[in-house]
Protein backbone atom coordinates (compact mmCIF):
# COMPACT_ATOMS: atom_id res chain seq x y z
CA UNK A 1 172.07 99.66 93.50
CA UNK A 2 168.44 99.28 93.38
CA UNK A 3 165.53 97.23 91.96
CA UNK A 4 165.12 98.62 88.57
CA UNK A 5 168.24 99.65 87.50
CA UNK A 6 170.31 98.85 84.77
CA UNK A 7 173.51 97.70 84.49
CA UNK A 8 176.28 96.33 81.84
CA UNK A 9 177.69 93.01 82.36
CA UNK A 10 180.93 91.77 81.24
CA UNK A 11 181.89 88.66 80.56
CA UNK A 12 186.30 88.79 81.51
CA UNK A 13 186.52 85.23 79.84
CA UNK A 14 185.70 86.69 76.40
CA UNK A 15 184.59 90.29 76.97
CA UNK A 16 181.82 89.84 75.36
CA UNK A 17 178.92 92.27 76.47
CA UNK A 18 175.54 92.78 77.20
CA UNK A 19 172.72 94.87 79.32
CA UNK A 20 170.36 93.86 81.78
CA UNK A 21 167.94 95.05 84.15
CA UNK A 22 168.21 94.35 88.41
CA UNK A 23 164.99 92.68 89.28
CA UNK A 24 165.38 91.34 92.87
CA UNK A 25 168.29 91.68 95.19
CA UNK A 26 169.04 90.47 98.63
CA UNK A 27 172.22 92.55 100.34
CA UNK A 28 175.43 90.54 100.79
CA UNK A 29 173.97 87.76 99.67
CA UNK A 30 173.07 87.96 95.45
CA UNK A 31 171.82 90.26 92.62
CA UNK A 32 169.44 88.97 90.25
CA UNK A 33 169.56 90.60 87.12
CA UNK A 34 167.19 90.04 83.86
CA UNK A 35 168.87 89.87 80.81
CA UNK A 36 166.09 88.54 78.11
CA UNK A 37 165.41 92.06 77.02
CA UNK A 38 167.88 92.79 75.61
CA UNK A 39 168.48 91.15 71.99
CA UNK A 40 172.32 90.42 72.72
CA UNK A 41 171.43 88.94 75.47
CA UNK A 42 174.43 85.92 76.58
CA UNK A 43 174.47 82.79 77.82
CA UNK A 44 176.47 82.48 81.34
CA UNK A 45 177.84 79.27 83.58
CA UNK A 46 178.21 79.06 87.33
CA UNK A 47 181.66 81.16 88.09
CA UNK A 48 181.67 82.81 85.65
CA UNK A 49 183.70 86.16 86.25
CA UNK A 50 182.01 89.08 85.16
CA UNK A 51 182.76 92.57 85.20
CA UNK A 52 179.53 95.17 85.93
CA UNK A 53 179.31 98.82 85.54
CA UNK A 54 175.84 100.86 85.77
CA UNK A 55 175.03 104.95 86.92
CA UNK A 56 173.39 104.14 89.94
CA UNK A 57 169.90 105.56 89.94
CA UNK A 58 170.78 108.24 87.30
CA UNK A 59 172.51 110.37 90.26
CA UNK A 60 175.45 110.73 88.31
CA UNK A 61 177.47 107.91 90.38
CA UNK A 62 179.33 104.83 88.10
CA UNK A 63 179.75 101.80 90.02
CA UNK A 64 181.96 99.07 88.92
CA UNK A 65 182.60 95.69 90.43
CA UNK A 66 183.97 92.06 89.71
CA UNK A 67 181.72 89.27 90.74
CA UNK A 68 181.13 85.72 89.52
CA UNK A 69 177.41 83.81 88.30
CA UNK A 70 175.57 81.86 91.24
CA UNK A 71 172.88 80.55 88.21
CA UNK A 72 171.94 81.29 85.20
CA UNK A 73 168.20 80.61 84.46
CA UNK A 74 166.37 80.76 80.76
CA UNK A 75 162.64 80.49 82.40
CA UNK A 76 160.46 82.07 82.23
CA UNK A 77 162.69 84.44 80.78
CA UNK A 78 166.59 84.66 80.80
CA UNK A 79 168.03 85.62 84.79
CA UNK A 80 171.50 85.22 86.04
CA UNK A 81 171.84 85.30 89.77
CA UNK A 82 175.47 87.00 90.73
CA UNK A 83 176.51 86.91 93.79
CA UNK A 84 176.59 90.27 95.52
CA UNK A 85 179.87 91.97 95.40
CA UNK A 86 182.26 92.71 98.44
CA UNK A 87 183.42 95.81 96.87
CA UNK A 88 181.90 98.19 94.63
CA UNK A 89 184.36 101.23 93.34
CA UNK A 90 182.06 104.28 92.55
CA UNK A 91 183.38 107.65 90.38
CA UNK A 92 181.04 111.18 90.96
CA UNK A 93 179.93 111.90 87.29
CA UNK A 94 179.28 115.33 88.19
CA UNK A 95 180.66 118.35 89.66
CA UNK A 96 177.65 119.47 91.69
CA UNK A 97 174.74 118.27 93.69
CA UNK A 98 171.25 117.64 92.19
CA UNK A 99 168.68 118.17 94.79
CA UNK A 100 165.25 116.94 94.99
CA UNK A 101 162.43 118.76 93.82
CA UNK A 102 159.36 117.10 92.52
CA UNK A 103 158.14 120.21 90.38
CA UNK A 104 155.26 120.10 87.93
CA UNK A 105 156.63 121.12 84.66
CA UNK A 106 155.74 121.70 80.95
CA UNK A 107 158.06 120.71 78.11
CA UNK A 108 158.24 122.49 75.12
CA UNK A 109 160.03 121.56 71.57
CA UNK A 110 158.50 123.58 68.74
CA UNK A 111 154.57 123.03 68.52
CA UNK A 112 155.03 120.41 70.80
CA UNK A 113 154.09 120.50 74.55
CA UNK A 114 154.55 117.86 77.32
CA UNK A 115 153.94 117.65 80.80
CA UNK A 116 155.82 115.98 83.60
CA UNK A 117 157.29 116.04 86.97
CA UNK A 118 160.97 117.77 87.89
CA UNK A 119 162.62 115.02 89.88
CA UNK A 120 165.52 116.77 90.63
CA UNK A 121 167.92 120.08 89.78
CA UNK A 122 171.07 121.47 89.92
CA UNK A 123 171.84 124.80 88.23
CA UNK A 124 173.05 122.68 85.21
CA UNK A 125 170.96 120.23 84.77
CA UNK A 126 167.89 117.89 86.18
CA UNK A 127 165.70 115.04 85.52
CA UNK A 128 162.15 114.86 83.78
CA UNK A 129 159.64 112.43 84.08
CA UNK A 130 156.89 112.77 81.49
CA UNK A 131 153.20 112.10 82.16
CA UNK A 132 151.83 108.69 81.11
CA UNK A 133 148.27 109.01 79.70
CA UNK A 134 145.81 112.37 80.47
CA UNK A 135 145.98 115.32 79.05
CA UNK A 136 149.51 116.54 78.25
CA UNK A 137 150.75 113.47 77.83
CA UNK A 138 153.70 112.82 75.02
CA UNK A 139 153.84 109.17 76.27
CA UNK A 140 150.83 107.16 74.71
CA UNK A 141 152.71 107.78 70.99
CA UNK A 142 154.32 105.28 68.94
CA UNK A 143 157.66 107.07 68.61
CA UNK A 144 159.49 108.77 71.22
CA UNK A 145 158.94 112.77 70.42
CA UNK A 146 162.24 113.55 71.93
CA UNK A 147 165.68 112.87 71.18
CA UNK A 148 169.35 113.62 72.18
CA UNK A 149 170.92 116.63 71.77
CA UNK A 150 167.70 118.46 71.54
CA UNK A 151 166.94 121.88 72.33
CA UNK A 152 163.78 122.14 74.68
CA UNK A 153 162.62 124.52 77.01
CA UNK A 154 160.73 123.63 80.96
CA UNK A 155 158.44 126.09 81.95
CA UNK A 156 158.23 124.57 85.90
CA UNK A 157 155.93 125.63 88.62
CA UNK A 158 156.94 125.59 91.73
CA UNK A 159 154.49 125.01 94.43
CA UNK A 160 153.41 127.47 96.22
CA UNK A 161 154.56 129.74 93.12
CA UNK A 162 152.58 132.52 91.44
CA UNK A 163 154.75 132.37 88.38
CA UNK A 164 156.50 129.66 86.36
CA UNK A 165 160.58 129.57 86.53
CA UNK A 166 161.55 128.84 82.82
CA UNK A 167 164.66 127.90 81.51
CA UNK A 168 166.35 126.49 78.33
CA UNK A 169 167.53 123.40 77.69
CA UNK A 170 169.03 120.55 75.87
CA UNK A 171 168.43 116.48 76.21
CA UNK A 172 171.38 114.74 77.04
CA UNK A 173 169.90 111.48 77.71
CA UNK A 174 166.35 109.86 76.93
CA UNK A 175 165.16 106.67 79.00
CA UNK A 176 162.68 104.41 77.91
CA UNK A 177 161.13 102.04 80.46
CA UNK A 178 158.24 99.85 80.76
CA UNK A 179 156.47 102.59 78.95
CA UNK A 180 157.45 105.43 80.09
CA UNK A 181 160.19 108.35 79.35
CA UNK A 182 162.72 110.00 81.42
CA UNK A 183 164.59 113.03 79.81
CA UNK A 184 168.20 113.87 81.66
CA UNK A 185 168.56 117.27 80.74
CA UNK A 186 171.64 120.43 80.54
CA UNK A 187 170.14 123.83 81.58
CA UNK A 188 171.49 125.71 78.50
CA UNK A 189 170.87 129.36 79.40
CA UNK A 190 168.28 130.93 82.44
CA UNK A 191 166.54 134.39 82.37
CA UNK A 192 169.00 137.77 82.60
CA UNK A 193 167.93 137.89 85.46
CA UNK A 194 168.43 134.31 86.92
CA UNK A 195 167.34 135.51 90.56
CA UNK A 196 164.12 133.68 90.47
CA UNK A 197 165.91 130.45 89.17
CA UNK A 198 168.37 130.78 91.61
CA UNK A 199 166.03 131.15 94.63
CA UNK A 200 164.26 127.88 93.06
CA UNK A 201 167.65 126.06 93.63
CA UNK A 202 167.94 127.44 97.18
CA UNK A 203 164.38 126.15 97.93
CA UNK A 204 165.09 122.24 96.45
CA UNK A 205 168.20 122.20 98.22
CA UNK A 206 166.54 123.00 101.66
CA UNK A 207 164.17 120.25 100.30
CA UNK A 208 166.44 117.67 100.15
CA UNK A 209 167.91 118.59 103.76
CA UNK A 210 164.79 117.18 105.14
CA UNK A 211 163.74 113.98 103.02
């Protein structure tokens, strides 16, 4: 778990549910977790048992604990300290390794063109940051331009690359935070030939070996 992440609290008194946001943490000792942005936002008391789940840092791992409320604090905006858990049960989402690679990459839905940064890849899917502000950038609009279950293609560039490796693709999640969007995407279909896409892979996974 890390500062920034979001997670889905619980209350086991009443089941009653609601989302917050992990905004200072010290290990072993408590997790303070903002709660005021969210409009279902609940009330809690001291010992209060509570039940949280979250994907820890979109890597495709669920973690689930029990803990109970240290505090619960309504300024300057709604907190509740829990105290860190003991033991934290974790499930593997996916079936395969995404690996760091930290591509530049364009996304493209119809007349509409967006740039970004790969954050990471696996021959079935990856992460996409998109560029806040400058020229390419989707972010600055009122609306979200992207939604679930859409069809998009990446053309990314490699560095070091003479070409771009382009696939298809289709949104499975979209993430909006403190302004900016994250896209969790399936690759829906590569090239024929899938060689170059393929070596790409080869190349993050080395990648990863060393960071």
């Amino acid at each position: 778990m890390n500062i920034g992440e979001n997670l889905n609290i619980q209350l086991a008194s009443t089941g009653q549910r609601c989302w917050g946001e992990i905004v200072g943490l010290k290990k072993d000792k408590y997790l303070l977790v903002e709660t005021g942005k969210n409009k279902n936002s609940l009330a809690f008391l001291p010992e209060d048992v509570v039940t949280v789940r979250c994907v820890s840092n979109n890597d495709g791992v669920l973690c689930g604990f029990r803990t109970t409320v240290a505090r619960y604090l309504t300024e300057p905006f709604p907190q509740v300290i829990l105290h860190f858990p003991q033991d934290i049960e974790q499930m593997q989402l996916r079936n395969e390794t995404r690996y760091h690679c930290f591509s530049p990459v364009t996304v493209h839905h119809g007349n509409l063109s967006c740039e970004g940064m790969l954050i990471n890849i696996s021959e079935h899917g990856g992460k996409v940051v998109l560029a806040e502000g400058g020229q390419g950038s989707c972010v600055e609009s009122q609306e979200c331009p992207f939604l679930e279950d859409q069809k998009i293609s990446l053309d990314i560039r490699p560095l070091g690359a003479v070409a771009p490796v382009t696939v298809d693709a289709v949104i499975k999640r979209v993430t909006i935070r403190d302004g900016g969007i994250t896209l969790g995407v399936f690759v829906d279909s590569v090239p024929e030939d899938g060689t170059i896409f393929l070596e790409f892979i080869e190349r993050c996974r080395k990648f990863s070996e060393l960071v």
